[in-house]
PDB file of N, CA and C in Angstrom:
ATOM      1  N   UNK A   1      74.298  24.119 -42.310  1.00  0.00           N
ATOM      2  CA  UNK A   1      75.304  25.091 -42.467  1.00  0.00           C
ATOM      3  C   UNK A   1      76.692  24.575 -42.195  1.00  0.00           C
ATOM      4  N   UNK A   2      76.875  23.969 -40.685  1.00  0.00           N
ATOM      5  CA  UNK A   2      78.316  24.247 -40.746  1.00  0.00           C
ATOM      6  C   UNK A   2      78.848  22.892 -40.808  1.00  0.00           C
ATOM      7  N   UNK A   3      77.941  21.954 -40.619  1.00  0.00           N
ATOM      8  CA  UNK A   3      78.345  20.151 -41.250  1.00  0.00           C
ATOM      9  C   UNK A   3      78.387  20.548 -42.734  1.00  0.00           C
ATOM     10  N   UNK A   4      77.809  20.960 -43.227  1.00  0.00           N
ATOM     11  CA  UNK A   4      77.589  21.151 -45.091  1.00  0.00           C
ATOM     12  C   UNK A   4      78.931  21.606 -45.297  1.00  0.00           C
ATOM     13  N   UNK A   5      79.385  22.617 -44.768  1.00  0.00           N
ATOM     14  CA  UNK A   5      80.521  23.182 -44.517  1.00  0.00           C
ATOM     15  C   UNK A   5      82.003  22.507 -44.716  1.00  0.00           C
ATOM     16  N   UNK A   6      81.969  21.609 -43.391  1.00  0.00           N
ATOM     17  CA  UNK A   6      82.781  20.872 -43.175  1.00  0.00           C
ATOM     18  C   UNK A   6      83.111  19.471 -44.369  1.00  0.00           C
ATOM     19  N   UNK A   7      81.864  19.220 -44.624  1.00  0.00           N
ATOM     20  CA  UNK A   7      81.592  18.032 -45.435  1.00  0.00           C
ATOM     21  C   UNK A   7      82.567  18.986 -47.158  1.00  0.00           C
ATOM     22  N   UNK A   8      82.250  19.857 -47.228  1.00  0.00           N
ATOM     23  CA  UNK A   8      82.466  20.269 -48.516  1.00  0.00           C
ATOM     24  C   UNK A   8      84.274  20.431 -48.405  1.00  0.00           C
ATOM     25  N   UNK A   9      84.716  20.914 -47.329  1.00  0.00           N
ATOM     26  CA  UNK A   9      86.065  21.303 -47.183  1.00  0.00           C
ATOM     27  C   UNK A   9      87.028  19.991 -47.520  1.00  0.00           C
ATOM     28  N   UNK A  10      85.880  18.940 -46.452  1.00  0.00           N
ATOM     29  CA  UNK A  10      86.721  17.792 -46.726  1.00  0.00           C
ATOM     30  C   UNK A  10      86.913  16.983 -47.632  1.00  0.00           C
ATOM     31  N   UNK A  11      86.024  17.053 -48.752  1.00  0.00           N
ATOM     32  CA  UNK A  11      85.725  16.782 -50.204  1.00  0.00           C
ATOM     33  C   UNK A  11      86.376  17.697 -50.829  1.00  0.00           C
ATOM     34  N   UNK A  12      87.007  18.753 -50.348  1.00  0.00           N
ATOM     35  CA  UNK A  12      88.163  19.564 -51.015  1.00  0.00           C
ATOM     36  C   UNK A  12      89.119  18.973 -50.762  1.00  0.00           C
ATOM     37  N   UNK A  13      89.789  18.744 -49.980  1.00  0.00           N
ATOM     38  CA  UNK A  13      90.951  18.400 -49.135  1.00  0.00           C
ATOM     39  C   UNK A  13      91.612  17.005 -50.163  1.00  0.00           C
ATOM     40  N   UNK A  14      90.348  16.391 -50.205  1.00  0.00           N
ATOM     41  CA  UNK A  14      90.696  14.960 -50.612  1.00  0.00           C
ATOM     42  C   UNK A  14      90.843  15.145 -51.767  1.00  0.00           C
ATOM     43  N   UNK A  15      90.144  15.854 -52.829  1.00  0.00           N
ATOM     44  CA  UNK A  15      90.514  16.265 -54.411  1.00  0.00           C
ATOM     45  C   UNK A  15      91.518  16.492 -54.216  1.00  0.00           C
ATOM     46  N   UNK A  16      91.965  17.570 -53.343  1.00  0.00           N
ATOM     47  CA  UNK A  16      93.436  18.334 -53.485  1.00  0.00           C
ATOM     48  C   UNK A  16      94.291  17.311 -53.928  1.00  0.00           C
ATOM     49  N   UNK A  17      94.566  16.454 -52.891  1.00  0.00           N
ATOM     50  CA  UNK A  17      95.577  15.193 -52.384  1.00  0.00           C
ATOM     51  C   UNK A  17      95.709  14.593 -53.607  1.00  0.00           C
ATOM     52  N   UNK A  18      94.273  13.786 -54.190  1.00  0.00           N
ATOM     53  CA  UNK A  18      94.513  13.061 -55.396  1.00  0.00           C
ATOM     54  C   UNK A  18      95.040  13.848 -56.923  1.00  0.00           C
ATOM     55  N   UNK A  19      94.710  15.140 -56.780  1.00  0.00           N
ATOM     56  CA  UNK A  19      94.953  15.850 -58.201  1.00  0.00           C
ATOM     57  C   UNK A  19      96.932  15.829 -57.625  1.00  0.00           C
ATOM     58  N   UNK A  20      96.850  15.675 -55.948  1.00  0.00           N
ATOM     59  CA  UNK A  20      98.676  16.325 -56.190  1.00  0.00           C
ATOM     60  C   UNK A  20      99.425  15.596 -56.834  1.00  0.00           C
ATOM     61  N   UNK A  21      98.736  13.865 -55.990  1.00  0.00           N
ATOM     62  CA  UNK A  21      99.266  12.537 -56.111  1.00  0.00           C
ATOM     63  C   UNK A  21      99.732  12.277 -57.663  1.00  0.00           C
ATOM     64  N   UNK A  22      98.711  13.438 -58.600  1.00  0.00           N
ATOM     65  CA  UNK A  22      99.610  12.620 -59.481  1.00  0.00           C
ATOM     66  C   UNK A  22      99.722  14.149 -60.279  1.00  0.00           C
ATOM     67  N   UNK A  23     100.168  14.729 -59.727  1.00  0.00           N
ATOM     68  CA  UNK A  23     100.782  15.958 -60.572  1.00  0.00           C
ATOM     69  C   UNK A  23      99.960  16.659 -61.301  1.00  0.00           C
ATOM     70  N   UNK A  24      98.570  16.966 -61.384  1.00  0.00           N
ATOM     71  CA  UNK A  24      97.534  17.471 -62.169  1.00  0.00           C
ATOM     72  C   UNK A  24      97.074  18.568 -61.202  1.00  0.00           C
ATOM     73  N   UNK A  25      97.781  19.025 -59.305  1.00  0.00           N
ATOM     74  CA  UNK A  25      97.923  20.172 -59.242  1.00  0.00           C
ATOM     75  C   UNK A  25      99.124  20.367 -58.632  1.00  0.00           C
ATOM     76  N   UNK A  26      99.332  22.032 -58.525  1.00  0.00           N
ATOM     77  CA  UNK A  26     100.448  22.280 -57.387  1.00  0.00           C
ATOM     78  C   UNK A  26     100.015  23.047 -56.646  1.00  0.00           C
ATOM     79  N   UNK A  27     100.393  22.794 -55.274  1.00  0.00           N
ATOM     80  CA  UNK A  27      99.956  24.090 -54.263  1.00  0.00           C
ATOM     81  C   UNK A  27     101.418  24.502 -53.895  1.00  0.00           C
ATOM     82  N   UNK A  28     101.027  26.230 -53.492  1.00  0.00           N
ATOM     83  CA  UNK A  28     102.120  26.791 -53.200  1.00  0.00           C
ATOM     84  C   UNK A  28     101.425  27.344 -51.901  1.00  0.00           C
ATOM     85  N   UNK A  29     102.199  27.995 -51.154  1.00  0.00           N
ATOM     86  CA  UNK A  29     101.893  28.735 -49.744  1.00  0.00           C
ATOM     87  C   UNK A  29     102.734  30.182 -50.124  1.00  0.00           C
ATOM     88  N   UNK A  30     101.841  30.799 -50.065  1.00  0.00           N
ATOM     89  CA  UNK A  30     101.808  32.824 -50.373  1.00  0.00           C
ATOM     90  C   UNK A  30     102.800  33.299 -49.425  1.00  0.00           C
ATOM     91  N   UNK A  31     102.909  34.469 -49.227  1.00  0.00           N
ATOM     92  CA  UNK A  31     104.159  35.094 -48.462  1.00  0.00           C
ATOM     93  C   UNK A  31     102.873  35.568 -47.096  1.00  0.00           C
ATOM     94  N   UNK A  32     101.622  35.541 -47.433  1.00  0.00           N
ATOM     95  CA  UNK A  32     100.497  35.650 -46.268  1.00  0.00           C
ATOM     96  C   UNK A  32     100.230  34.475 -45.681  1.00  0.00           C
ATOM     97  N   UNK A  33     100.907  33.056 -45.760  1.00  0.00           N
ATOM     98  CA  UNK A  33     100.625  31.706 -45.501  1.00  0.00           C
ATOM     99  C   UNK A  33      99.153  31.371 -46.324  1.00  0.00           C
ATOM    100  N   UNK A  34      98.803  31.771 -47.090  1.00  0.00           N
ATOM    101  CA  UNK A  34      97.647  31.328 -47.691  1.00  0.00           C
ATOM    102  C   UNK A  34      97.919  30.065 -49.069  1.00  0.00           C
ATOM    103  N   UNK A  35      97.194  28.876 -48.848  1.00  0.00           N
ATOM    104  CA  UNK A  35      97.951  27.940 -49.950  1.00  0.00           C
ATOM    105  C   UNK A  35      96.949  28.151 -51.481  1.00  0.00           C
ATOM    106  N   UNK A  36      97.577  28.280 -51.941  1.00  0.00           N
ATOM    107  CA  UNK A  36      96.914  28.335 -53.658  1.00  0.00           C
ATOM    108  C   UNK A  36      97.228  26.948 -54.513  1.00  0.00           C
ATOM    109  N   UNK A  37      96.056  26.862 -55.346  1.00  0.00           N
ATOM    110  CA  UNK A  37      96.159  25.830 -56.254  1.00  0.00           C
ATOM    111  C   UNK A  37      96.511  25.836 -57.363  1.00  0.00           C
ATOM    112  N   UNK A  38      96.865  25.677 -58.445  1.00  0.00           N
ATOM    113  CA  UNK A  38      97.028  25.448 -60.178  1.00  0.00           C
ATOM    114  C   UNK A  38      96.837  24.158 -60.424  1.00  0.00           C
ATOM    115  N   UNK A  39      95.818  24.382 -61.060  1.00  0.00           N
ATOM    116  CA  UNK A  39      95.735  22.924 -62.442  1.00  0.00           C
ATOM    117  C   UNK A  39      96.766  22.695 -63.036  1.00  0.00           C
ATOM    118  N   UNK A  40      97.047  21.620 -63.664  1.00  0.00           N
ATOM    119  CA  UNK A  40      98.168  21.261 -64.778  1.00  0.00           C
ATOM    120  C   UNK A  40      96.801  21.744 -65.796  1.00  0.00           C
ATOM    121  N   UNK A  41      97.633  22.654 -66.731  1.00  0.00           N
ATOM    122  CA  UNK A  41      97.451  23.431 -68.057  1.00  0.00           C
ATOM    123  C   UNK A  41      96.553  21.965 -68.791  1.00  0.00           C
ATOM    124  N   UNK A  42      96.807  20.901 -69.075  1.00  0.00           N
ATOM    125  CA  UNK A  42      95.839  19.905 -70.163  1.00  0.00           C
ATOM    126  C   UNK A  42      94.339  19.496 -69.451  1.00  0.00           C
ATOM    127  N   UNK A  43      94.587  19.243 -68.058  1.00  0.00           N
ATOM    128  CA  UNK A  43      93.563  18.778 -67.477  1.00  0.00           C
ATOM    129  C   UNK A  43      92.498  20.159 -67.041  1.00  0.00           C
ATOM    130  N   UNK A  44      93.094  21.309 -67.118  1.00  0.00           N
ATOM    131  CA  UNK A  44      91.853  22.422 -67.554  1.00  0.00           C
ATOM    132  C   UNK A  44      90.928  22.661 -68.790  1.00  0.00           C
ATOM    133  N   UNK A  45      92.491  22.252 -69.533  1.00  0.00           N
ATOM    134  CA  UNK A  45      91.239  22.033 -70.673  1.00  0.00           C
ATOM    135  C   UNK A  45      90.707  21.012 -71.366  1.00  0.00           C
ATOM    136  N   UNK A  46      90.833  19.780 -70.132  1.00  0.00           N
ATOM    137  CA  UNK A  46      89.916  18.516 -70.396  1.00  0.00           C
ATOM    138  C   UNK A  46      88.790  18.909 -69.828  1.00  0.00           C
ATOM    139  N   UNK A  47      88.712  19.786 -68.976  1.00  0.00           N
ATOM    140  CA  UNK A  47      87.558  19.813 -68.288  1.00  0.00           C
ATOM    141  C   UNK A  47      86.525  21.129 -68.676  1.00  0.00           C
ATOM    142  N   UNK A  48      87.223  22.187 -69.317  1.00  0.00           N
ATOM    143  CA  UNK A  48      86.813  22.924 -69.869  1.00  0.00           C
ATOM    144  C   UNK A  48      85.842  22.171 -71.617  1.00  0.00           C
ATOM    145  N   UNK A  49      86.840  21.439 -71.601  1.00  0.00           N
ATOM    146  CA  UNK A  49      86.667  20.669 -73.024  1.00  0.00           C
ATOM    147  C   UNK A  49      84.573  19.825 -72.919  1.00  0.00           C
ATOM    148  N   UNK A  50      84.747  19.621 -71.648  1.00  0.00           N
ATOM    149  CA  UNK A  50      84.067  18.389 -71.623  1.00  0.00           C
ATOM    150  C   UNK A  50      82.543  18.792 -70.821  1.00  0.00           C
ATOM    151  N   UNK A  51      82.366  21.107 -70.807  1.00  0.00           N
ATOM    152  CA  UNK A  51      82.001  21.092 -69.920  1.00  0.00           C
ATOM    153  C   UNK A  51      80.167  21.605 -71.084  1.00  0.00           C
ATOM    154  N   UNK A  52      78.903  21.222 -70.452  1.00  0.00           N
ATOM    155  CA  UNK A  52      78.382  22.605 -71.083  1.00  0.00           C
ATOM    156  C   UNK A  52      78.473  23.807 -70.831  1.00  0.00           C
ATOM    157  N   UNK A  53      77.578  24.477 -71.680  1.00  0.00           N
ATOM    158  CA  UNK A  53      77.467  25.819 -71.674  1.00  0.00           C
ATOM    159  C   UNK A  53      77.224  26.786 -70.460  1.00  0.00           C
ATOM    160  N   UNK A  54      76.629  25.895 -69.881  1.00  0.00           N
ATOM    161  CA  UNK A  54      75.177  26.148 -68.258  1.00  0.00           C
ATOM    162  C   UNK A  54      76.874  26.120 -67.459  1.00  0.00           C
ATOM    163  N   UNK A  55      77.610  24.902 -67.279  1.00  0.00           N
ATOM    164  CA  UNK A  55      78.373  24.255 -66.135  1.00  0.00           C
ATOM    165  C   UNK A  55      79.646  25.403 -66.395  1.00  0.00           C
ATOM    166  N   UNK A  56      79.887  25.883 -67.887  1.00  0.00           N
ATOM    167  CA  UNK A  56      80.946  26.949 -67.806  1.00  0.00           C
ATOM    168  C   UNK A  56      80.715  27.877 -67.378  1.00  0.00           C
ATOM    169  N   UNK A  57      79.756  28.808 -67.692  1.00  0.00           N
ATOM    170  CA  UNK A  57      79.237  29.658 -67.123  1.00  0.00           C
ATOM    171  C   UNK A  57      79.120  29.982 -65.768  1.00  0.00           C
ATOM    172  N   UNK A  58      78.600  28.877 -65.240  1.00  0.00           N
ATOM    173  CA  UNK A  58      78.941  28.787 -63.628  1.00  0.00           C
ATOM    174  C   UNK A  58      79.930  28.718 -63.109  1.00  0.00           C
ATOM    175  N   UNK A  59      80.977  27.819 -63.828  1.00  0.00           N
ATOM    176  CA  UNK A  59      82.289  28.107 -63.515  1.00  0.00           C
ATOM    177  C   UNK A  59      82.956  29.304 -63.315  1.00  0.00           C
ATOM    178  N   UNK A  60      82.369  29.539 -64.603  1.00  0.00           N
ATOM    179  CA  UNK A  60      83.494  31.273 -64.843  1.00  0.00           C
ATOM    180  C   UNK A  60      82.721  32.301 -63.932  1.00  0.00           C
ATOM    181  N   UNK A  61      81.305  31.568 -62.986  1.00  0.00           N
ATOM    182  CA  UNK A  61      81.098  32.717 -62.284  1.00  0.00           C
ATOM    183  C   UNK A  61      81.775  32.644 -60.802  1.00  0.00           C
ATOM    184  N   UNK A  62      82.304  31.020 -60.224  1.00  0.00           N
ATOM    185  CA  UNK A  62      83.114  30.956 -59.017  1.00  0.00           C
ATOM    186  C   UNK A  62      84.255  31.376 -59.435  1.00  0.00           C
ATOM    187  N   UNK A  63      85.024  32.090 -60.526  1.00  0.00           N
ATOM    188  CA  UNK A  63      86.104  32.182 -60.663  1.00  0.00           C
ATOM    189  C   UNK A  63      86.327  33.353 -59.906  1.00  0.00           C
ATOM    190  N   UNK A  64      85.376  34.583 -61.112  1.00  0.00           N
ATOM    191  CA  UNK A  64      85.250  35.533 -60.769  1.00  0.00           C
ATOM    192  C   UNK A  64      84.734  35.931 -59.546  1.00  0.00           C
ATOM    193  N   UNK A  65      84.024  35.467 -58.793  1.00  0.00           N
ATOM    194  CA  UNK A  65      83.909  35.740 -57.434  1.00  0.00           C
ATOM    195  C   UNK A  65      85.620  35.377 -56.473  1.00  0.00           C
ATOM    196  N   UNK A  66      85.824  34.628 -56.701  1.00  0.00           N
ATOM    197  CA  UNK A  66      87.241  34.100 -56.523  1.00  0.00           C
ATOM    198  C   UNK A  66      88.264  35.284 -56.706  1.00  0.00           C
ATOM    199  N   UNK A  67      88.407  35.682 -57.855  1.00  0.00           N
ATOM    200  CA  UNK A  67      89.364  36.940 -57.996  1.00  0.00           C
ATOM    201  C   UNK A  67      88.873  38.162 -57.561  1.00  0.00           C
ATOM    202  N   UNK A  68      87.699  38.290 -57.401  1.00  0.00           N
ATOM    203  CA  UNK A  68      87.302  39.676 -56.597  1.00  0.00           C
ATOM    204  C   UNK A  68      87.803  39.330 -55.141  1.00  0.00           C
ATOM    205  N   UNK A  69      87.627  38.355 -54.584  1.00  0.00           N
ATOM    206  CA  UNK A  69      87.878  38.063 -52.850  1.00  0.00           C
ATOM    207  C   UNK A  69      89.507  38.699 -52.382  1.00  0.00           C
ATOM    208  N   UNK A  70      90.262  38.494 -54.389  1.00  0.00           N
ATOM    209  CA  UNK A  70      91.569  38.820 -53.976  1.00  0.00           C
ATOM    210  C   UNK A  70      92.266  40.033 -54.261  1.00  0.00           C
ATOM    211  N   UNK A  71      91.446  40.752 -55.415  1.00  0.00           N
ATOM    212  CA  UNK A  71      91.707  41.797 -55.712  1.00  0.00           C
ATOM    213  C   UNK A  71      91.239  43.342 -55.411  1.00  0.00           C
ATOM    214  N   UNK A  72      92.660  43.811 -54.555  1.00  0.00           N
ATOM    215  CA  UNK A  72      92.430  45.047 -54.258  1.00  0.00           C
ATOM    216  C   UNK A  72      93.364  46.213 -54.664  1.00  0.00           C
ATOM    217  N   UNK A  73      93.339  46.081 -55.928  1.00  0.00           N
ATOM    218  CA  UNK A  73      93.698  47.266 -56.680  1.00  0.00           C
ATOM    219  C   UNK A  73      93.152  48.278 -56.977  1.00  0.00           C
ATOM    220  N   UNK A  74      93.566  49.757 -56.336  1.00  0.00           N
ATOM    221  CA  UNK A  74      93.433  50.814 -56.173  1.00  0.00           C
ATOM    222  C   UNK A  74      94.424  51.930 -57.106  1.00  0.00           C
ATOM    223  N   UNK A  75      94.162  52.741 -58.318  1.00  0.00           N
ATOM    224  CA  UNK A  75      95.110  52.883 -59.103  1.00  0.00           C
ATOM    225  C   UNK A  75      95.694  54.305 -58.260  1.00  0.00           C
ATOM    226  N   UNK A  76      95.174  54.489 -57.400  1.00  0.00           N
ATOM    227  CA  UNK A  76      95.807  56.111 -56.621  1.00  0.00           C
ATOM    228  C   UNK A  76      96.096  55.511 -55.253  1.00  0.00           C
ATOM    229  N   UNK A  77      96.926  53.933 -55.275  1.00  0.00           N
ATOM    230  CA  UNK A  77      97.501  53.660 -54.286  1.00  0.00           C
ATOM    231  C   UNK A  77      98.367  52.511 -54.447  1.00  0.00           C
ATOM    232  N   UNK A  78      99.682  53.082 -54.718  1.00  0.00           N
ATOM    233  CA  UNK A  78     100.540  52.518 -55.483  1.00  0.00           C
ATOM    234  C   UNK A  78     100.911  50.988 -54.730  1.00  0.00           C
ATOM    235  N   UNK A  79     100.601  51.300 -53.216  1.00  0.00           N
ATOM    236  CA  UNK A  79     101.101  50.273 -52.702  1.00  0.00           C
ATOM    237  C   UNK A  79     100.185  48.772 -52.772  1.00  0.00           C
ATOM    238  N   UNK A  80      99.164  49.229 -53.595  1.00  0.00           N
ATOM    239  CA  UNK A  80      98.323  47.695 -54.227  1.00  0.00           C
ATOM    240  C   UNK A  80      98.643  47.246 -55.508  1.00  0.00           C
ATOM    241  N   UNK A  81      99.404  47.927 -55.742  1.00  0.00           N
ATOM    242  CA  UNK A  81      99.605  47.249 -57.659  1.00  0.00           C
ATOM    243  C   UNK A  81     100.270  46.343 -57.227  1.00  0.00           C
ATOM    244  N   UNK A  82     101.285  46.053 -56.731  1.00  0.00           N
ATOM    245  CA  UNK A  82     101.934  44.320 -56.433  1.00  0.00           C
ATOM    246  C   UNK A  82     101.766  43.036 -56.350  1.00  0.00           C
ATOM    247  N   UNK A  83     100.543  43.503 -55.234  1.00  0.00           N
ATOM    248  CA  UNK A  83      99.358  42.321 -55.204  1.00  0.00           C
ATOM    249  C   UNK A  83      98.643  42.216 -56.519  1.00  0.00           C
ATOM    250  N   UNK A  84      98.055  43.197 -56.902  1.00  0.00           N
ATOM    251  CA  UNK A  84      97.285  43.430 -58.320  1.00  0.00           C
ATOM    252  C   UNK A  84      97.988  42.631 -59.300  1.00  0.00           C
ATOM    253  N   UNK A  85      99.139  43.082 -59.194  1.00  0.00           N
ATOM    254  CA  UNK A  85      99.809  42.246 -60.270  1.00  0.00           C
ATOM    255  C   UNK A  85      99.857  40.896 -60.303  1.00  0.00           C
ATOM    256  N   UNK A  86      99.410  40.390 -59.164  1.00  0.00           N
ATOM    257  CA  UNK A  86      99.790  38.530 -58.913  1.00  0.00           C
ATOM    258  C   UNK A  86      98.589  38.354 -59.255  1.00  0.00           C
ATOM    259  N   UNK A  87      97.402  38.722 -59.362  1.00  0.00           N
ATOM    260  CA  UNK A  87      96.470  38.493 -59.874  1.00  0.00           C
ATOM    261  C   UNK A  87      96.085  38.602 -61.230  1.00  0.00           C
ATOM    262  N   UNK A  88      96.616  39.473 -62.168  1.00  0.00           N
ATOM    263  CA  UNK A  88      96.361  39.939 -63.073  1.00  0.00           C
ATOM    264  C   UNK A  88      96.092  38.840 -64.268  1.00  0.00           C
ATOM    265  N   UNK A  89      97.246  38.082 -64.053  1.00  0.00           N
ATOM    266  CA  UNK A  89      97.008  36.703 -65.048  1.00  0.00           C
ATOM    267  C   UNK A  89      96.403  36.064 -65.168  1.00  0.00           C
ATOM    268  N   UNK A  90      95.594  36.202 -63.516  1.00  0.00           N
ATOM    269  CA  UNK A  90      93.969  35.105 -63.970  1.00  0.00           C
ATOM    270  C   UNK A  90      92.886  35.941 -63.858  1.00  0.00           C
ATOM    271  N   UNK A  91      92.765  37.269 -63.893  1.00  0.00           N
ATOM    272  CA  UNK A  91      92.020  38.159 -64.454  1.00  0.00           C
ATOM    273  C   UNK A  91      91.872  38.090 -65.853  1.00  0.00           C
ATOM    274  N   UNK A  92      93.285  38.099 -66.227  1.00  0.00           N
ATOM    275  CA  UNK A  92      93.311  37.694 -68.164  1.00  0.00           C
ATOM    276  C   UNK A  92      92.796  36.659 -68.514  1.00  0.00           C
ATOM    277  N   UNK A  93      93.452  35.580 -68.082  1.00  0.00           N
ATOM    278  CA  UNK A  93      92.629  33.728 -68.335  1.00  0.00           C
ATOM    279  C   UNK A  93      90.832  33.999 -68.206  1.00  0.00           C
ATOM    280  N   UNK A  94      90.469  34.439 -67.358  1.00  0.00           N
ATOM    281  CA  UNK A  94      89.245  34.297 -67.498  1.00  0.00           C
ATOM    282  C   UNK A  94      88.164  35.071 -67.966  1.00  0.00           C
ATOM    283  N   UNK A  95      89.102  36.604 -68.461  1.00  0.00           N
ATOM    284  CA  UNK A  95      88.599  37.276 -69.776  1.00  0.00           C
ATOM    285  C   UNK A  95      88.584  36.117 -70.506  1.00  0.00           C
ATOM    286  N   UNK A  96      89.795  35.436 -71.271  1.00  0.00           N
ATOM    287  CA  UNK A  96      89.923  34.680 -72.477  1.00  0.00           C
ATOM    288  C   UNK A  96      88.914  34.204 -72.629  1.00  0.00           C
ATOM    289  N   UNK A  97      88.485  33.363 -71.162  1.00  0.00           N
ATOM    290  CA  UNK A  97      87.502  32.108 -71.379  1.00  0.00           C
ATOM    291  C   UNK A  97      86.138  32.825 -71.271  1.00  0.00           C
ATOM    292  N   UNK A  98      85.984  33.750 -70.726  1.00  0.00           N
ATOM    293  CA  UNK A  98      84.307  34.453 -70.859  1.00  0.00           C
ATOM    294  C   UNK A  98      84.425  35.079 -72.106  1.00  0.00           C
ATOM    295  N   UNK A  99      85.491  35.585 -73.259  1.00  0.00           N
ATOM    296  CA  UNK A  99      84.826  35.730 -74.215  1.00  0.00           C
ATOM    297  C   UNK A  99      84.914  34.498 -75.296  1.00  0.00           C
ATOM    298  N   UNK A 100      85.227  33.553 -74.877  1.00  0.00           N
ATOM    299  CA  UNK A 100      85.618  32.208 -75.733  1.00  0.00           C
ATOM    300  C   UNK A 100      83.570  31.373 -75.392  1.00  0.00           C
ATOM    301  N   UNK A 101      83.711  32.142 -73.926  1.00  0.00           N
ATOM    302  CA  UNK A 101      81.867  30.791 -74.349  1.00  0.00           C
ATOM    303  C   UNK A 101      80.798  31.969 -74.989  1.00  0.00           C
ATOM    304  N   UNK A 102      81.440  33.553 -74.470  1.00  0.00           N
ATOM    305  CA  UNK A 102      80.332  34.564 -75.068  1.00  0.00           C
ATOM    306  C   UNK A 102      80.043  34.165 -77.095  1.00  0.00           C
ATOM    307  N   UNK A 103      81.269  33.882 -77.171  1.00  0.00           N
ATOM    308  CA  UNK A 103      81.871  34.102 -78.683  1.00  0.00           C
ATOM    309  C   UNK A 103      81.305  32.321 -79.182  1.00  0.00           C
ATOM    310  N   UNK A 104      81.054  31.530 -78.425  1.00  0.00           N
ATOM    311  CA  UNK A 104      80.557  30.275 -78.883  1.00  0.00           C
ATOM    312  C   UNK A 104      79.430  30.167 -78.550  1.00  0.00           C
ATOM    313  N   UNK A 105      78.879  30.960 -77.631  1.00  0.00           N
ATOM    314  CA  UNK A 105      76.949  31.041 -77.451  1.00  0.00           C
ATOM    315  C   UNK A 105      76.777  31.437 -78.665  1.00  0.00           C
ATOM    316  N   UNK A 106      77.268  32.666 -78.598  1.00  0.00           N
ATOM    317  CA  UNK A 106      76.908  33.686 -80.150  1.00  0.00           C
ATOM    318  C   UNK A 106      76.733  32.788 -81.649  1.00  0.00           C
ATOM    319  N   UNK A 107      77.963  32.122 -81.450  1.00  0.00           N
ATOM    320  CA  UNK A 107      77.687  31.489 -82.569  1.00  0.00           C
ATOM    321  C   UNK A 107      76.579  30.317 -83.087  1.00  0.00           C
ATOM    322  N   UNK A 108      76.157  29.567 -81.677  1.00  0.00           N
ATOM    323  CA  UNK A 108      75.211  28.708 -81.580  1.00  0.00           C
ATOM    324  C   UNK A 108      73.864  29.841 -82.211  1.00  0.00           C
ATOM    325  N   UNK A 109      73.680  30.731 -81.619  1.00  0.00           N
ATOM    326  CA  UNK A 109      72.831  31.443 -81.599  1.00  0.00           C
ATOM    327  C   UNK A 109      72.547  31.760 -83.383  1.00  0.00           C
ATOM    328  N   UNK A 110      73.696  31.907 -84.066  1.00  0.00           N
ATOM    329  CA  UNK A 110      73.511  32.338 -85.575  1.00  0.00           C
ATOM    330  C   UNK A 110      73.439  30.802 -86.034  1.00  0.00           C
ATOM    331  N   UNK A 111      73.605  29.918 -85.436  1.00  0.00           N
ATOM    332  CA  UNK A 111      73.773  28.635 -86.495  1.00  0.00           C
ATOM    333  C   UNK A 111      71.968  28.374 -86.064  1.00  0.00           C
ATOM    334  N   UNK A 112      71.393  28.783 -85.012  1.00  0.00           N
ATOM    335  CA  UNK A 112      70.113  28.334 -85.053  1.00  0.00           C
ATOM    336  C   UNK A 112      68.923  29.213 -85.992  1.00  0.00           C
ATOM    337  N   UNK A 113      69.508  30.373 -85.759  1.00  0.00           N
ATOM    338  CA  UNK A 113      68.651  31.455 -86.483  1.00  0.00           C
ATOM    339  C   UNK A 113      68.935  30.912 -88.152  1.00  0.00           C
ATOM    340  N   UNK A 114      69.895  30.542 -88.627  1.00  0.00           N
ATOM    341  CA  UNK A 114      69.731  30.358 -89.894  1.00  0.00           C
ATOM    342  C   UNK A 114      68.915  28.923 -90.238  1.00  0.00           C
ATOM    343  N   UNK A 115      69.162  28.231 -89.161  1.00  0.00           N
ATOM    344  CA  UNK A 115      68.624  27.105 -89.634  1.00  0.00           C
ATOM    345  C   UNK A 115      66.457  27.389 -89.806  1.00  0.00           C
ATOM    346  N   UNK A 116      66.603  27.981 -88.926  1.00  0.00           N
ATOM    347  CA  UNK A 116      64.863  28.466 -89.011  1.00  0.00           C
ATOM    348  C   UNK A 116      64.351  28.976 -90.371  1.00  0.00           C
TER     349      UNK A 116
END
């Protein structure tokens, strides 16, 4: 548990450093001191590019667990739309991309059925 833990953080830590080292991320620190990451825009979609079907999927399911941890938008409580809103953009991004692999399963799916 909490060596696995540790071991994983620090295998974060060290990605972090090397993606900063060369500009492929940025971290910012929130107005809650919390630090956030961004990819550089090409190297997402080298990796998106390069991923299967199985490994996106999984992806797009730590995402979404990821944006639920942050989103607490309540529409009969005005004082969460703010936050809501800082989220909203990667609520959208990862619509895009869950209907971009739904919409390329699908299609695998008709290119096999015809071939039968």
């Amino acid at each position: 548990g909490g060596v696995l833990q540790a071991e994983a953080v620090a295998v974060a830590d060290r990605t972090w450093l090397k993606l900063k080292q060369f500009s492929l991320l940025s971290v910012r620190e929130n107005a809650h001191g919390e630090r956030t990451g961004c990819l550089h825009r090409l190297l997402g979609q080298s990796l998106r590019a390069h991923m299967d079907s199985h490994a996106a999927a999984h992806t797009l399911g730590v995402c979404v667990w990821a944006l639920e941890q942050h989103w607490a938008f309540d529409p009969a409580d005005t004082t969460t739309w703010t936050a809501a809103t800082a989220v909203l953009g990667h609520v959208q991004a990862v619509g895009r991309h869950t209907h971009a692999l739904l919409r390329g399963a699908a299609e695998a799916d008709e290119c096999e059925g015809a071939a039968e």
